[in-house]
N, C-alpha and C. Protein backbone atom coordinates (compact mmCIF):
# COMPACT_ATOMS: atom_id res chain seq x y z
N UNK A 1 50.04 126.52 -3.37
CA UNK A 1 50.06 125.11 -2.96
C UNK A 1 50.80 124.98 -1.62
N UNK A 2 50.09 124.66 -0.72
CA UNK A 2 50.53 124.43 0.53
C UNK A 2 51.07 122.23 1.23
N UNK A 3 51.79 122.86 1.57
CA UNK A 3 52.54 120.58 1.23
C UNK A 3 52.91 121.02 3.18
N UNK A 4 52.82 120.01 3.62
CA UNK A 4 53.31 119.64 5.19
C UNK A 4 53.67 118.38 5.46
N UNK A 5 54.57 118.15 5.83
CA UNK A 5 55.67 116.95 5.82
C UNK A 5 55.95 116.45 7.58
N UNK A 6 55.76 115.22 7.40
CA UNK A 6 55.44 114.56 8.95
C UNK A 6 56.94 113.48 8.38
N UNK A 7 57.96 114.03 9.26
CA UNK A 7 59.26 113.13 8.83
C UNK A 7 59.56 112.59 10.06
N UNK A 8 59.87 111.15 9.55
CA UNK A 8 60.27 110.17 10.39
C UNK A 8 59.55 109.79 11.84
N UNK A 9 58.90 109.53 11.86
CA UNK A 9 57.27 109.76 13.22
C UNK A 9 57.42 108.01 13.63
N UNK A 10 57.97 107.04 12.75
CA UNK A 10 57.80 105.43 12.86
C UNK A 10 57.39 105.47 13.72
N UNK A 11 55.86 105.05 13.86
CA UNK A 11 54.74 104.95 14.75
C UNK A 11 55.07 103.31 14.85
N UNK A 12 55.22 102.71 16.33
CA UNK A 12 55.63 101.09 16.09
C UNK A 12 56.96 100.85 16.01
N UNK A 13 58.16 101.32 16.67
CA UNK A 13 59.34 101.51 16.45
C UNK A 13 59.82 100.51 17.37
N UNK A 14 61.07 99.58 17.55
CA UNK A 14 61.67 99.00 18.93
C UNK A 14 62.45 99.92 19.22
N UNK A 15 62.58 101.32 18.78
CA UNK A 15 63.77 101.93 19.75
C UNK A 15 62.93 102.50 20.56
N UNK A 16 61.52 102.53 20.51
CA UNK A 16 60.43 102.72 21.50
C UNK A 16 60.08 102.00 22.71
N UNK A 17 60.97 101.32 22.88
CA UNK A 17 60.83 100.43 23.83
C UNK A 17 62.50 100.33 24.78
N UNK A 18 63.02 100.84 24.44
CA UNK A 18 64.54 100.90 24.87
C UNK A 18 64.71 101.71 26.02
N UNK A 19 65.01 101.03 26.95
CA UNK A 19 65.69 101.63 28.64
C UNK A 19 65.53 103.13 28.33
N UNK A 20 65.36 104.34 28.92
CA UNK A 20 64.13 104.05 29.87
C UNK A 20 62.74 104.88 29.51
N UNK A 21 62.70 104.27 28.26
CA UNK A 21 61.01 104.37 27.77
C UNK A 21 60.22 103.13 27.85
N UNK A 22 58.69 104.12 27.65
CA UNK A 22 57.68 102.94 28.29
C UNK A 22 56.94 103.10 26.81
N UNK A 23 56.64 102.12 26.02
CA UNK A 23 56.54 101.83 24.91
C UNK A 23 54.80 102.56 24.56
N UNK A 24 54.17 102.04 25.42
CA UNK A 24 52.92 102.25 25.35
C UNK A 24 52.61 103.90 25.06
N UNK A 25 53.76 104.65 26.42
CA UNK A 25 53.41 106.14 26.30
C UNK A 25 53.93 106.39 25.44
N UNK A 26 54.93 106.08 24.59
CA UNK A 26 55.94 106.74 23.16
C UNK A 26 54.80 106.68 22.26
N UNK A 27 54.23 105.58 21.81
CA UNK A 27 53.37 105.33 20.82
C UNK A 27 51.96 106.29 20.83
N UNK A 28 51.57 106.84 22.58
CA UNK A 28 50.50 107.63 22.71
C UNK A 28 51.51 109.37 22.06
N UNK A 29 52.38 109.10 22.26
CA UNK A 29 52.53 110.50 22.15
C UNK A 29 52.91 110.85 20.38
N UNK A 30 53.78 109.84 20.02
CA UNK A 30 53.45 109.59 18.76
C UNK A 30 52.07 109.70 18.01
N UNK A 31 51.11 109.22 18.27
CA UNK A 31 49.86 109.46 17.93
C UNK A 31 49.36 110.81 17.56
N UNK A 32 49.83 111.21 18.93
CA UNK A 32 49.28 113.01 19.24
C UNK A 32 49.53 114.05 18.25
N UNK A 33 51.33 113.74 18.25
CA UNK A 33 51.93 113.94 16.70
C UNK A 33 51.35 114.19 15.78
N UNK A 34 51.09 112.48 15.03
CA UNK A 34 50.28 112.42 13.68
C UNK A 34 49.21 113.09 13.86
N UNK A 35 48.31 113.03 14.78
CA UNK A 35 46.94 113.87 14.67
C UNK A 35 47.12 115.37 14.45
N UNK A 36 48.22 115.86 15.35
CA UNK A 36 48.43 117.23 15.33
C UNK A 36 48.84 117.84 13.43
N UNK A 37 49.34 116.97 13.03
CA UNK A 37 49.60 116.88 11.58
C UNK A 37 48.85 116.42 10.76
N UNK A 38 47.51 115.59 10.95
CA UNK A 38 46.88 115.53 10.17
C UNK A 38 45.56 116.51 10.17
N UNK A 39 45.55 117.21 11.41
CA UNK A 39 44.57 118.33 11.43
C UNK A 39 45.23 119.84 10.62
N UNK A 40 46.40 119.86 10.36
CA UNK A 40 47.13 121.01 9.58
C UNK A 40 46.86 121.62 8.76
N UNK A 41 46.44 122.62 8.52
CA UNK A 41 45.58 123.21 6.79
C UNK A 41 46.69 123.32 6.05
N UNK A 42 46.66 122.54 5.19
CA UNK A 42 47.37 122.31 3.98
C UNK A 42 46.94 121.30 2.67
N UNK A 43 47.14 121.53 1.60
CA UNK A 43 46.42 121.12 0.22
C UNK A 43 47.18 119.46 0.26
N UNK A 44 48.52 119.07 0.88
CA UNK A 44 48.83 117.87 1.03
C UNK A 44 49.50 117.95 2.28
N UNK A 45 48.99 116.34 2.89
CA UNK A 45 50.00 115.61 3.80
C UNK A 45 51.01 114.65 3.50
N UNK A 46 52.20 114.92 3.79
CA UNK A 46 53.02 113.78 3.25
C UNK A 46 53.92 113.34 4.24
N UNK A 47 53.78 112.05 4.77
CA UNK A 47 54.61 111.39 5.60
C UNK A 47 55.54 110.34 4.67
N UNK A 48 56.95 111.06 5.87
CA UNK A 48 57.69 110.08 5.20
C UNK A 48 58.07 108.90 6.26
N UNK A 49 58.37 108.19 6.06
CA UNK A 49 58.69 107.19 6.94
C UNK A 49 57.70 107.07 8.21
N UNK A 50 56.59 106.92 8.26
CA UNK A 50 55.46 106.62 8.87
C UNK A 50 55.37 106.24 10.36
N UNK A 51 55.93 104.64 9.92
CA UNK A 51 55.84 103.40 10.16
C UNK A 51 57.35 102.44 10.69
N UNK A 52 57.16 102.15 11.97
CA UNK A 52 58.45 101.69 12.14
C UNK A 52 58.73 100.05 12.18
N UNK A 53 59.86 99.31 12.70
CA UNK A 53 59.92 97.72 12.04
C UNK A 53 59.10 97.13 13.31
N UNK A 54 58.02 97.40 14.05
CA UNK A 54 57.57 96.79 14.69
C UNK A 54 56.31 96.88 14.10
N UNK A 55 55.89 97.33 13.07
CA UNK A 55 54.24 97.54 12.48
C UNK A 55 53.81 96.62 12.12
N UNK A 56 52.57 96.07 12.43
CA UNK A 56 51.74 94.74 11.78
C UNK A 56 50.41 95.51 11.06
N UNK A 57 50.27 94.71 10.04
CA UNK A 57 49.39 95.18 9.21
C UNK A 57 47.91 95.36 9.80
N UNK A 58 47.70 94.56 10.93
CA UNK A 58 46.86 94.94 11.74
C UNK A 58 46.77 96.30 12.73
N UNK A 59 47.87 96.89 12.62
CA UNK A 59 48.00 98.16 12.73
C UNK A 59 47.60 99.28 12.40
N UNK A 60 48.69 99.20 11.06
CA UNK A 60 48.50 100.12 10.01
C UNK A 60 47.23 100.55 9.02
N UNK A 61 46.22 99.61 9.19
CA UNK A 61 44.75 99.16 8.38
C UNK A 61 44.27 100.33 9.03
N UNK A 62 43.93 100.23 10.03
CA UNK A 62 43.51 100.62 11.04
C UNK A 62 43.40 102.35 11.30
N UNK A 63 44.27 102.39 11.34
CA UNK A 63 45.04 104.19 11.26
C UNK A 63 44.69 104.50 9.85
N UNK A 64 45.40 104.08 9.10
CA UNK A 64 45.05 104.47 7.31
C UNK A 64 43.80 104.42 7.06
N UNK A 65 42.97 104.14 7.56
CA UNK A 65 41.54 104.06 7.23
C UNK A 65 41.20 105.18 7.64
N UNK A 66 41.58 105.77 8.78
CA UNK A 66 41.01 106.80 8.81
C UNK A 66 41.28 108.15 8.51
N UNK A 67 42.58 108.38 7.81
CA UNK A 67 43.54 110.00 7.56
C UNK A 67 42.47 109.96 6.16
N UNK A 68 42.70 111.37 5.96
CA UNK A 68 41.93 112.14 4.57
C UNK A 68 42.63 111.25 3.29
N UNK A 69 42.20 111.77 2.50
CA UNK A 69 42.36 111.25 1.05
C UNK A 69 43.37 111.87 0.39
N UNK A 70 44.04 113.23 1.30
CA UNK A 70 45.08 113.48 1.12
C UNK A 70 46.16 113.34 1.52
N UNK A 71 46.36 112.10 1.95
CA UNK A 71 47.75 111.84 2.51
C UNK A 71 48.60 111.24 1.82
N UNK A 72 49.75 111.38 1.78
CA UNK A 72 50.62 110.52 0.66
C UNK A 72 51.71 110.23 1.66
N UNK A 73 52.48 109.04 1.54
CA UNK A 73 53.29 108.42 2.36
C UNK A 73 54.57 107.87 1.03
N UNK A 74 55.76 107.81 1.81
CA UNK A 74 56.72 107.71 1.42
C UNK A 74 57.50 106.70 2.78
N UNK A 75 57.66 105.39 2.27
CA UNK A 75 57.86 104.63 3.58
C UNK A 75 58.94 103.99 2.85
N UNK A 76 60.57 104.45 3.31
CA UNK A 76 62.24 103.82 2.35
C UNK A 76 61.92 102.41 2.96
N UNK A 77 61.65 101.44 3.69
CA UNK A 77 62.12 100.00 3.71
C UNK A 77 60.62 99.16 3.25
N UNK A 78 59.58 99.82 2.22
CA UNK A 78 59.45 98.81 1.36
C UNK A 78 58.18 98.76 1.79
N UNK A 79 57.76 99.16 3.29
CA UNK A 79 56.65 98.15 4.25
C UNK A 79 55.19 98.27 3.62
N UNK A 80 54.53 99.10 3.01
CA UNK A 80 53.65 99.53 2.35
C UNK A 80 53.43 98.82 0.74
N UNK A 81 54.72 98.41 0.16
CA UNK A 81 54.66 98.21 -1.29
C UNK A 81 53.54 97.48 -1.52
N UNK A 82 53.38 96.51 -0.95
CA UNK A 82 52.48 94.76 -1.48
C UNK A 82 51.28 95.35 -0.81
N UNK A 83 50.63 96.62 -0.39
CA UNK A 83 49.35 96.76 1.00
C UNK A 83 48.34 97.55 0.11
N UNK A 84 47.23 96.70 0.30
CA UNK A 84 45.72 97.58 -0.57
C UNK A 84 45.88 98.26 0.28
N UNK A 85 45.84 99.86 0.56
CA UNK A 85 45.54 100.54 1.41
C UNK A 85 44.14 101.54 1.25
N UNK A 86 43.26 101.93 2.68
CA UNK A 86 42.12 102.58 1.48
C UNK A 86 43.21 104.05 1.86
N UNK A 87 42.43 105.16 0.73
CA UNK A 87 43.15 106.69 0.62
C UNK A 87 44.23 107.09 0.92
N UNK A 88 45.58 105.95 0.88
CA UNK A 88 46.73 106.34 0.58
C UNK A 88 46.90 106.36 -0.65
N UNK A 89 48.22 107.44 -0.87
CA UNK A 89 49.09 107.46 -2.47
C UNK A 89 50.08 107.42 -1.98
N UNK A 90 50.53 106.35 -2.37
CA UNK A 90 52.24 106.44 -2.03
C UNK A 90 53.20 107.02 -3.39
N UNK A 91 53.82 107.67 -2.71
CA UNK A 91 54.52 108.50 -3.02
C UNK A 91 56.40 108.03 -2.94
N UNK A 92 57.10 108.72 -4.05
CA UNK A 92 58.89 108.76 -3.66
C UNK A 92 59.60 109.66 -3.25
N UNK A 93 58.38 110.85 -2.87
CA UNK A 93 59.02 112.03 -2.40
C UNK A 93 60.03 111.46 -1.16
N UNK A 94 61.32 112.31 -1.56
CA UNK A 94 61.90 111.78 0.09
C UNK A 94 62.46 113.84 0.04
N UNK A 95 62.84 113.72 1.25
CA UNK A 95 63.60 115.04 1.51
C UNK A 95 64.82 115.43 2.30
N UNK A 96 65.71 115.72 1.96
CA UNK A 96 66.97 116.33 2.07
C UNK A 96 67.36 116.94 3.52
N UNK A 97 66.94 116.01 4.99
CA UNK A 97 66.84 117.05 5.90
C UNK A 97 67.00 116.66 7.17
N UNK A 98 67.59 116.83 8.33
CA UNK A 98 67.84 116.73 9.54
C UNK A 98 66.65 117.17 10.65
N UNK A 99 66.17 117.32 9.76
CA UNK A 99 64.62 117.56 11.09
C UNK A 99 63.84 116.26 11.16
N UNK A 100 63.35 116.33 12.25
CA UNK A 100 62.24 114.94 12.73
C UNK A 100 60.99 115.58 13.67
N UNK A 101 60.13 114.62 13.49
CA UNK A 101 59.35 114.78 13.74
C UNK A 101 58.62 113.45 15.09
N UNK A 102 60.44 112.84 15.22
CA UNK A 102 59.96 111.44 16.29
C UNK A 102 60.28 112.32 17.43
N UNK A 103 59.25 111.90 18.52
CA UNK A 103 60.07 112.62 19.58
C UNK A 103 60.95 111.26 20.84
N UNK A 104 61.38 111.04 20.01
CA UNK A 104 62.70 109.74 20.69
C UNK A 104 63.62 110.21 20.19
N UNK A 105 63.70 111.14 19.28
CA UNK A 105 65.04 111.35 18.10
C UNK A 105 65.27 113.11 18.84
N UNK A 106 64.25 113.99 18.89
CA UNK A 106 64.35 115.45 19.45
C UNK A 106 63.28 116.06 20.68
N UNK A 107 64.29 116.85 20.87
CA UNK A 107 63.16 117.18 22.31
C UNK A 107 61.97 117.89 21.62
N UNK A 108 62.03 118.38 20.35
CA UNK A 108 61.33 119.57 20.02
C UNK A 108 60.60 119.15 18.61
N UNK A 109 59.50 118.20 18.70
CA UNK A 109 59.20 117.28 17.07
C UNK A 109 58.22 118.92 16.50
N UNK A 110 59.04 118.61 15.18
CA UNK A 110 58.36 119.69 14.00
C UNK A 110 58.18 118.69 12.81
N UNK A 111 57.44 119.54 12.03
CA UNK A 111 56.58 119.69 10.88
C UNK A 111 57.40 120.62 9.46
N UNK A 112 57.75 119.90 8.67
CA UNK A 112 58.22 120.99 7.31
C UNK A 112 57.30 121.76 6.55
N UNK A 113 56.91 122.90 6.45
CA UNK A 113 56.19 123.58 5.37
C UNK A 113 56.86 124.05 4.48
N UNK A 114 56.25 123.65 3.22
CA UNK A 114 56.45 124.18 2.20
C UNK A 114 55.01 125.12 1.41
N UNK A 115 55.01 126.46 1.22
CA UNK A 115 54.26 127.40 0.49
C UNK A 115 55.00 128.33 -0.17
N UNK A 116 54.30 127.67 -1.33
CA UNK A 116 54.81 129.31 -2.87
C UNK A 116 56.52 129.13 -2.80
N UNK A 117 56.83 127.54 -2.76
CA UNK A 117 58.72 127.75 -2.82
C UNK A 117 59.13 127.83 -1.94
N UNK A 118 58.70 128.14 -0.67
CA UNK A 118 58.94 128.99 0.59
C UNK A 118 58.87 127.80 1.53
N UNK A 119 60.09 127.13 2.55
CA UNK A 119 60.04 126.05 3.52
C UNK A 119 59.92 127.02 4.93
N UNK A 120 59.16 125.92 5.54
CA UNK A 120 59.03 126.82 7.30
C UNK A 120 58.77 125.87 8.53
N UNK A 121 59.71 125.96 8.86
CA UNK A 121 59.78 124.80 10.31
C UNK A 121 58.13 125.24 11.15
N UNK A 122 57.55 123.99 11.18
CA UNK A 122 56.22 124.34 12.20
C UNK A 122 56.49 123.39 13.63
N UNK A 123 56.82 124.22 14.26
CA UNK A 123 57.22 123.07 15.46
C UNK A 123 56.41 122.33 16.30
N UNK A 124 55.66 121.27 17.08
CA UNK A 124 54.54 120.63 17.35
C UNK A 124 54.33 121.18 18.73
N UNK A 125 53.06 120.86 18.96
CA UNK A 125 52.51 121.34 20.23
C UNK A 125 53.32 120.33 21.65
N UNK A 126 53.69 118.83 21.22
CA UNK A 126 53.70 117.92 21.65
C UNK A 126 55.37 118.03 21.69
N UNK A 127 56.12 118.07 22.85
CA UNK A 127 57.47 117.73 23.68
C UNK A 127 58.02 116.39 23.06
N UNK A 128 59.26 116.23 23.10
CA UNK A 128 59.98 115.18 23.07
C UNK A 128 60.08 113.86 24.23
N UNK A 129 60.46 112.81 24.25
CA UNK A 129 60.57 112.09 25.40
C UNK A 129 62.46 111.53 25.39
N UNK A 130 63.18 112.22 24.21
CA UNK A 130 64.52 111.91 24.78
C UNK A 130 65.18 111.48 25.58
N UNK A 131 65.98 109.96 25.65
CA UNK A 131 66.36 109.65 26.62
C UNK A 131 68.09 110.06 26.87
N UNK A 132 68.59 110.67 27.67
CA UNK A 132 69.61 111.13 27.79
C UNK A 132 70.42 110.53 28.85
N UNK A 133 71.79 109.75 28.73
CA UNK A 133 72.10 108.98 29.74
C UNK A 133 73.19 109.97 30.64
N UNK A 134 73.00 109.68 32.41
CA UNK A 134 74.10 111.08 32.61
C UNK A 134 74.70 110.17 33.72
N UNK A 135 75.57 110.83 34.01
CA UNK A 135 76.76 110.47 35.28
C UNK A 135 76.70 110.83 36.20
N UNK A 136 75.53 111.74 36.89
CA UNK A 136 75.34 111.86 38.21
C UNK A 136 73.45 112.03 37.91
N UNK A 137 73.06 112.47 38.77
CA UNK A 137 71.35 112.88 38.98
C UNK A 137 71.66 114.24 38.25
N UNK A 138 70.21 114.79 37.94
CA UNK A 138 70.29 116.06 37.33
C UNK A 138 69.04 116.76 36.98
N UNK A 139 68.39 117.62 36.69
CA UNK A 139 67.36 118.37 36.12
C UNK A 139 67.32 118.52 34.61
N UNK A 140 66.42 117.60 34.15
CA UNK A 140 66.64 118.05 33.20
C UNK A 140 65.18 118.85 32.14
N UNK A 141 65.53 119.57 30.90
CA UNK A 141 64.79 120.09 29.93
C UNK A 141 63.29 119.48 29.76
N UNK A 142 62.43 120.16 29.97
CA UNK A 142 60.93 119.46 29.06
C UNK A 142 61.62 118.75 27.69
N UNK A 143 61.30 117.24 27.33
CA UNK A 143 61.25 117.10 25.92
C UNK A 143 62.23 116.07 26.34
N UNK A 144 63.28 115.66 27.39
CA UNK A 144 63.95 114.77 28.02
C UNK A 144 63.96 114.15 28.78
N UNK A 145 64.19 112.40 28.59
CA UNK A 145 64.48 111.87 30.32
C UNK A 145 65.76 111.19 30.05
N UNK A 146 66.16 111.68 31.49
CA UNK A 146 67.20 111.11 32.41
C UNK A 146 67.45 109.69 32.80
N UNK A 147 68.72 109.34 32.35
CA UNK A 147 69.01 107.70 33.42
C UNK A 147 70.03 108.04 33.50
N UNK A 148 70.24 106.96 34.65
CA UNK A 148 71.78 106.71 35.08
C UNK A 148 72.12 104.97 34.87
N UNK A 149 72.77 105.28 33.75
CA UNK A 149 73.45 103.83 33.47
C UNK A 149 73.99 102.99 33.98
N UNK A 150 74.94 103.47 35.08
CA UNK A 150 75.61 102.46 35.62
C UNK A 150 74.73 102.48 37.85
N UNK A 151 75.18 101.45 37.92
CA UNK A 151 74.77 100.94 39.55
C UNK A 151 75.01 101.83 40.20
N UNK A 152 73.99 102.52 41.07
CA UNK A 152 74.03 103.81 42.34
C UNK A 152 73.42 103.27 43.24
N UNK A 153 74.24 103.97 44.34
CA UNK A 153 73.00 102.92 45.91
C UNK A 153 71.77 103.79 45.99
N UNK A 154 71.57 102.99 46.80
CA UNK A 154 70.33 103.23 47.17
C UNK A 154 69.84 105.14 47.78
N UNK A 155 70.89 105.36 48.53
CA UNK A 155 70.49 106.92 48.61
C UNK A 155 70.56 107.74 47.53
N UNK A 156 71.50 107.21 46.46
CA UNK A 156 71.95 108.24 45.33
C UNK A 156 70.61 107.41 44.67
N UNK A 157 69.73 106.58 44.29
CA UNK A 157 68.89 106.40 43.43
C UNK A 157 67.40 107.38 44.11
N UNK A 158 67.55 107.42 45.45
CA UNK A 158 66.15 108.07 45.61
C UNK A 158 66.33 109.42 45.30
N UNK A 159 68.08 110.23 44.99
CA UNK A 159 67.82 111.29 44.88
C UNK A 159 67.70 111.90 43.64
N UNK A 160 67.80 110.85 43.19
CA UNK A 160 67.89 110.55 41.09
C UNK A 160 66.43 110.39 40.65
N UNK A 161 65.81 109.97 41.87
CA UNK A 161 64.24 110.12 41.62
C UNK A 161 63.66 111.86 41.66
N UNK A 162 64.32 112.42 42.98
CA UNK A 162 63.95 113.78 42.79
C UNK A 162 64.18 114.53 41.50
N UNK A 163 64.45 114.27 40.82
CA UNK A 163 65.12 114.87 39.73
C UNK A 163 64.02 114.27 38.59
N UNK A 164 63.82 112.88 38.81
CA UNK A 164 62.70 112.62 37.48
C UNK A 164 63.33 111.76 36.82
N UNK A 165 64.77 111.18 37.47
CA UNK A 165 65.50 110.07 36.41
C UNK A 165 65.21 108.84 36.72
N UNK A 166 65.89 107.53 35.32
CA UNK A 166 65.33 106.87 36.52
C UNK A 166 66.56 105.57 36.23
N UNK A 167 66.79 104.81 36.80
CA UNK A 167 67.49 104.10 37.27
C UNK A 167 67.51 102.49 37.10
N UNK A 168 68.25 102.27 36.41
CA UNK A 168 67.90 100.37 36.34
C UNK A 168 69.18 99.71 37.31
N UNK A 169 69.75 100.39 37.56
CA UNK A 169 70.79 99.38 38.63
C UNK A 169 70.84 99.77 40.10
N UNK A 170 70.41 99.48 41.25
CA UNK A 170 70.59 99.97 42.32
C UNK A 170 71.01 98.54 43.16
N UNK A 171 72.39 99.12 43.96
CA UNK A 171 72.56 98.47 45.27
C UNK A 171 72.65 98.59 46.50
N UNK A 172 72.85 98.36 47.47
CA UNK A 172 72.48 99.05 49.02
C UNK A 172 73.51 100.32 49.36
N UNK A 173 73.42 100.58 50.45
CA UNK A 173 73.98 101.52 50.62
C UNK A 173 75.00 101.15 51.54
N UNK A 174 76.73 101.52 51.12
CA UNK A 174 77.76 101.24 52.82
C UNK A 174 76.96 100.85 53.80
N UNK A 175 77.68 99.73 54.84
CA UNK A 175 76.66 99.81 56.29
C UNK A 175 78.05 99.53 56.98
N UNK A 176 79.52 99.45 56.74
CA UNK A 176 80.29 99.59 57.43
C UNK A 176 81.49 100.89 57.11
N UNK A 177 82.06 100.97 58.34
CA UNK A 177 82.85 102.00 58.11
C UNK A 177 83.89 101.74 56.78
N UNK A 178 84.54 100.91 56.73
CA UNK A 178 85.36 100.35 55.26
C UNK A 178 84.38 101.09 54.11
N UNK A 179 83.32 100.17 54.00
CA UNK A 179 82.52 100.66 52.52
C UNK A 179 82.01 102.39 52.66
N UNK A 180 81.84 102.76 54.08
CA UNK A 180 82.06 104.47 53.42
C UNK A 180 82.97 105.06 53.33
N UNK A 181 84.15 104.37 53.94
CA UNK A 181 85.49 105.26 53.55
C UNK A 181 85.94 105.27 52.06
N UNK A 182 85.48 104.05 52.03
CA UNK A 182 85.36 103.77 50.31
C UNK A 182 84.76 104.17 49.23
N UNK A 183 83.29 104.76 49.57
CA UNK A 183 82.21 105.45 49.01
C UNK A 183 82.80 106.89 48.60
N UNK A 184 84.05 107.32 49.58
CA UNK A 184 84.60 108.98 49.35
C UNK A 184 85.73 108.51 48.31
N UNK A 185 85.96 107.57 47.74
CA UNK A 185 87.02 107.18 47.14
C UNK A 185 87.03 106.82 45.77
N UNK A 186 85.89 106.42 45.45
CA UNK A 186 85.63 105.42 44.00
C UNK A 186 84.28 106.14 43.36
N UNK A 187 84.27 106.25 42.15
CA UNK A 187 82.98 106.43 41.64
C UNK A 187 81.86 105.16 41.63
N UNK A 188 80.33 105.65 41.70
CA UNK A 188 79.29 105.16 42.37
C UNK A 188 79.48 103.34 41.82
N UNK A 189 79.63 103.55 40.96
CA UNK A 189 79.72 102.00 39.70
C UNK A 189 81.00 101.35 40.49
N UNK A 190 81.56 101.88 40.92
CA UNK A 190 82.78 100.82 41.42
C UNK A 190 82.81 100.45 42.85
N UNK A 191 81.91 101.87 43.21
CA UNK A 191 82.02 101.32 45.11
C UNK A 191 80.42 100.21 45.20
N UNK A 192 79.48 99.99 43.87
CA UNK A 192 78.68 98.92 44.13
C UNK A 192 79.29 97.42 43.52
N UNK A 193 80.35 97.52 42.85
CA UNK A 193 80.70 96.49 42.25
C UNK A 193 81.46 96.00 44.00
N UNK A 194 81.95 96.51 44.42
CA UNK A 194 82.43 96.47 45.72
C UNK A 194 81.64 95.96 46.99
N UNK A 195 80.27 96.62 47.15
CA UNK A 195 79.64 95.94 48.10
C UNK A 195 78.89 94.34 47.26
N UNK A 196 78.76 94.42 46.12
CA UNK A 196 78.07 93.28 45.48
C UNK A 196 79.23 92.08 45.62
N UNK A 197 80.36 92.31 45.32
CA UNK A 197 81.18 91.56 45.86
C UNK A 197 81.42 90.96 47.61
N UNK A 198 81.59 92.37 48.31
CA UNK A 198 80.90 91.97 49.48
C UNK A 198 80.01 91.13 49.99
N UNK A 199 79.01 91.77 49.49
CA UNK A 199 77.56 90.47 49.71
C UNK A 199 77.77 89.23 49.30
N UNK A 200 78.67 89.16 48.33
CA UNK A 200 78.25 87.59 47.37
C UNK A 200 79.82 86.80 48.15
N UNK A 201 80.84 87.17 48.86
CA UNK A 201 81.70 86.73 50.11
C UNK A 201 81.49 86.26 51.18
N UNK A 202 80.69 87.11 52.04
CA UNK A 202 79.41 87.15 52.89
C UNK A 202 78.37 85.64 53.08
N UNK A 203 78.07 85.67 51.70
CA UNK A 203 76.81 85.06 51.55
C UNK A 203 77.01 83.35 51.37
């Protein structure tokens, strides 16, 4: 008896949408996921936690209509209970385990096998989109993206672009000698709180 376990995937999630992911591509890659797992040779599919708190039943119809007749789902906040579904079995299997299969949660989404007693990490074809927040620009890992949380000017944001990060606060760059003597002095977040003050004196 061969069992393959698609944990925690919440297809429809709001942490899918959180600085600096783009909701649309999480959910495509999510997809890729489930497909990659529902093409798996194994005697059962069992997802646990599916489905995340942004799912409308106009959703979920939709998708469930089309997985095999062997899928069994295990969804902890309920969302499934009251739903004709066609060729689901829901199920209470839950499992004991620190692996995922979201790739918002790991750079590296896997699959649990279980054969003959025997568990075996199957790891997915499909990368993570991890968002990792850092304190300067940086290179980072397939399976991760980069931001910078706090306000960088404008030269430090284009070079935060070379890198692939990306940036929700940018302000100009020094244009007098004061604000670059100052720029060698303060970290990036404080020498823009500085020209923003500037400007808004100024102005």
């Amino acid at each position: 008896m061969k069992k393959i376990y698609l944990l925690s995937l919440r297809l429809y999630d709001s942490k899918d949408s959180e600085f600096p992911l783009e909701y649309e591509h999480v959910t495509s890659v999510k997809k890729q996921i489930f497909l990659e797992f529902l093409r798996f040779d194994a005697h059962e599919h069992i997802a646990l936690d599916l489905f995340g708190d942004l799912a409308l039943l106009d959703q979920i119809v939709p998708i469930l209509s089309l997985v095999p007749k062997t899928l069994k789902i295990y969804q902890s906040d309920g969302l499934l209970e009251d739903m004709r579904l066609p060729n689901i079995q829901p199920v209470k299997e839950k499992l004991d385990t620190d692996l995922s299969s979201n790739p918002v949660l790991t750079d590296r989404p896997v699959f649990l096998l279980l054969e003959d007693g025997m568990q075996r990490v199957v790891e997915s074809s499909v990368k993570g989109l991890v968002p990792r927040s850092l304190e300067s620009p940086q290179n980072l890992p397939e399976g991760m993206i980069g931001y910078l949380s706090n306000f960088v000017t404008s030269s430090e944001a284009e070079r935060a672009k070379l890198f692939g990060n990306k940036i929700p606060f940018v302000c100009r760059n020094p244009k007098d000698t004061f604000e670059r003597r100052m720029s060698e002095k303060m970290p990036q977040g404080a020498l823009c709180f500085l020209i923003h003050l500037s400007d808004f004196c100024e102005g």
